[in-house]
Every structure is written in structure tokens, then in C-alpha cells.
Protein backbone atom coordinates (compact mmCIF):
# COMPACT_ATOMS: atom_id res chain seq x y z
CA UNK A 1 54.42 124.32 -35.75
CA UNK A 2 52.18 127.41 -34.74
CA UNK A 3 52.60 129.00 -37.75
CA UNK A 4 54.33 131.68 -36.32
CA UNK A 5 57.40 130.33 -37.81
CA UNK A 6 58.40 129.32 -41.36
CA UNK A 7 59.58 125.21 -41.98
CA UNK A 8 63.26 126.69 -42.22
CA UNK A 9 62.91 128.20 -38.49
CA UNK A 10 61.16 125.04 -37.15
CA UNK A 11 62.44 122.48 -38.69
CA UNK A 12 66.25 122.23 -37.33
CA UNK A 13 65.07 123.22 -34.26
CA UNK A 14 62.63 119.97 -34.22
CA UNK A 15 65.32 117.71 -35.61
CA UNK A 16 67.59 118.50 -33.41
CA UNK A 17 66.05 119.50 -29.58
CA UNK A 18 64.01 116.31 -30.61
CA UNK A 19 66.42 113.67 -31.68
CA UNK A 20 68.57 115.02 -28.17
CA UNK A 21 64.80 114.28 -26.58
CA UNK A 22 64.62 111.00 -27.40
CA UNK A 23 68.46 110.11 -26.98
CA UNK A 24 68.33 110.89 -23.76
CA UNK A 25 65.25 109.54 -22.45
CA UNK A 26 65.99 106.73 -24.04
CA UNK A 27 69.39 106.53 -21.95
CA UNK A 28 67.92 107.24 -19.26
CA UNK A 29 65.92 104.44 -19.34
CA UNK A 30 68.41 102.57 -20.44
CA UNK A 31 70.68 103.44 -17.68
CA UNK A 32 67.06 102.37 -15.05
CA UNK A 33 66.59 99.12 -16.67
CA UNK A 34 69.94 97.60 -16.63
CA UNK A 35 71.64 99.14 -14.06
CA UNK A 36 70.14 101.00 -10.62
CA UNK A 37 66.39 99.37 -10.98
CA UNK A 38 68.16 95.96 -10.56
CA UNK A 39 70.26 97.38 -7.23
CA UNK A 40 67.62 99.52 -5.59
CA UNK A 41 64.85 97.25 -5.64
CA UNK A 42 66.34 94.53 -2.99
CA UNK A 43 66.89 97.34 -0.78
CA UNK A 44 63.67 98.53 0.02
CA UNK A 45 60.96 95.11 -0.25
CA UNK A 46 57.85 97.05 0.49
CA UNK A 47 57.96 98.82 -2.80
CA UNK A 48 59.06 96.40 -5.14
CA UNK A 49 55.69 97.08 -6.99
CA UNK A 50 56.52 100.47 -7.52
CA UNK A 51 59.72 99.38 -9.47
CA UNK A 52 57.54 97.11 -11.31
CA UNK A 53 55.18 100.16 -12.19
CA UNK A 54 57.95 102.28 -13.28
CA UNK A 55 59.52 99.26 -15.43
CA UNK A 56 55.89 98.81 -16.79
CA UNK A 57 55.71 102.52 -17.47
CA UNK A 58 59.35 102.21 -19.82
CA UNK A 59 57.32 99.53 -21.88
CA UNK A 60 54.53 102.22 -22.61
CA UNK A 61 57.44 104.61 -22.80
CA UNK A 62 59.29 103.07 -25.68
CA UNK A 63 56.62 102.68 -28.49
CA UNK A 64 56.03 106.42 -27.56
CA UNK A 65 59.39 106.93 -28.58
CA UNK A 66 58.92 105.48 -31.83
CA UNK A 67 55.92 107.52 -32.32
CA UNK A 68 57.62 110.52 -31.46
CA UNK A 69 60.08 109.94 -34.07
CA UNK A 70 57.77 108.70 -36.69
CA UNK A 71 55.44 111.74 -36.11
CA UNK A 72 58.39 114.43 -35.93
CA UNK A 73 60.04 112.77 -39.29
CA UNK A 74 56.20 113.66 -40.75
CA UNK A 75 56.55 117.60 -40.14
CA UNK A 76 59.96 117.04 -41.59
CA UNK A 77 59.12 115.87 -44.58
CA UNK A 78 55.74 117.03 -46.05
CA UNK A 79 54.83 116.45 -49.56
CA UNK A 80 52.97 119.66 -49.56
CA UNK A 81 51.21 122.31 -47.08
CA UNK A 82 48.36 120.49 -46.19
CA UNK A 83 50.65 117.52 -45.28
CA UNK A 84 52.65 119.58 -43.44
CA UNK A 85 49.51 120.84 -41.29
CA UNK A 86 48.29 117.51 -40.84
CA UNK A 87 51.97 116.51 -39.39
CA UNK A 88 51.88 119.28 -37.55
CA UNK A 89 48.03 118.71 -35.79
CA UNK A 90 49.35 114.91 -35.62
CA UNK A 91 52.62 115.45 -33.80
CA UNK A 92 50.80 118.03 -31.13
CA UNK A 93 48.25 115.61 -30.29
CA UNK A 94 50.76 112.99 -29.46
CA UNK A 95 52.36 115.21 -27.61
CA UNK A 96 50.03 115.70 -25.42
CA UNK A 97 49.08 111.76 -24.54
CA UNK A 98 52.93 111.19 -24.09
CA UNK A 99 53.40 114.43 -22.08
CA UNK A 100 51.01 113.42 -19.70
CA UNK A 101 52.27 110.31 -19.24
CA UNK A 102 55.98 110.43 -18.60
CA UNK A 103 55.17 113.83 -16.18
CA UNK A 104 53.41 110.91 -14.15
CA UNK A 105 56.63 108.87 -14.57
CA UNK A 106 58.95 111.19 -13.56
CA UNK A 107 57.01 112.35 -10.75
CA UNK A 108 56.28 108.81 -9.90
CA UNK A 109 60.03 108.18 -10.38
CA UNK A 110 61.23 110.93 -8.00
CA UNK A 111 58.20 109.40 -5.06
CA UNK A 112 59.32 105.78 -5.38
CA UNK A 113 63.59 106.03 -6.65
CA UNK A 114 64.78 108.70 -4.45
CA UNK A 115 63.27 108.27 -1.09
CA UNK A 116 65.27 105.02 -1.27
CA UNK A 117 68.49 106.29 -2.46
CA UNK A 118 68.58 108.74 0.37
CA UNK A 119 67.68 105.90 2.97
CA UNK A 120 69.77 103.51 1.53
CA UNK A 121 72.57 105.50 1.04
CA UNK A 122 72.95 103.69 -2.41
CA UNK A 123 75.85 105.42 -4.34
CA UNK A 124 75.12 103.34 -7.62
């Protein structure tokens, strides 16, 4: 996407490191959602709005997701080179909005979810 390598280089490498992206975040989430948010937030009151931040966060999360894929699909598949720069440019700067916000996530994540584990003793 630099243009330091050619579309043949770049372009298996996007489809797959970012399809195993967005399965797995999208697990993990998952995984949050219907399974240890539900358990860990009864065990620890005082921060039950820091679940519901980090829930509300997953809602942002998701149509990132989308994006992500829509976006990535668009440097896959460019009519021509000036499509395929325009991808490109499009894709970074998405990149960067949805970089900066699930680095808060996880950060936030590891603040509010783990503190509790580790007083709670919560095995899962």
C-alpha cells in the first residue's frame, strides 16, 4: 500500500492478515458480549459503567469492522491504478480513526476487566 510493493506482494498479505484481523476481534468480542461481560460485571458494582463503556465501545467497534472489510475488498479489487490509489489513501485513513479507537479499548479493557478478574478470582 506504500508503493514499495507490487498488488501481487500486498494483496494476499491484506486478504489474509486482515480477514484473521477481523475474525478474531470479532470473536473476541463475541466471546465479551455473551459470555465473561455478563459474569464479571455482578462482581465488582462500582464499575458497572465501565462494562457499559466497553459494551458501548463493541457497538462503535462493529460497523468499523464492516468498514474495514469494505475498504480492504476496495484495494483488492481496483478497476484501474488510480482506483487502486484511492483504495489505498481510503483504507489508511480508516485505519487510523479505528486504530485509535480500539488502542483506547483495549487499554480501557485491560484498566476495567482485569483488575477484577484478579480480585475476584473469576476463572470464567
Amino acid at each position: 500500500l506504500d508503493g514499495r510493493a507490487g498488488f501481487e506482494t500486498y494483496a494476499p498479505r491484506l486478504s489474509r492478515y486482515g480477514g484473521f484481523f477481523l475474525n478474531q476481534l470479532h470473536g473476541h468480542h463475541q466471546i465479551e458480549d455473551m459470555h465473561y461481560f455478563p459474569q464479571l460485571v455482578g462482581l465488582e458494582p462500582r464499575i458497572d459503567r465501565g462494562f457499559e463503556m466497553l459494551e458501548k465501545d463493541h457497538e462503535s467497534i462493529d460497523p468499523m469492522l464492516q468498514d474495514f472489510a469494505s475498504s480492504a475488498n476496495a484495494v483488492l479489487q481496483p478497476a484501474d491504478d488510480t482506483a487502486a490509489r484511492d483504495a489505498a489513501r481510503t483504507f489508511l485513513e480508516r485505519l487510523d480513526g479505528f486504530g485509535a479507537l480500539l488502542e483506547r479499548h483495549l487499554t480501557d479493557e485491560e484498566d476495567i476487566v482485569v483488575p477484577v478478574i484478579l480480585k475476584s478470582g473469576f476463572t470464567g
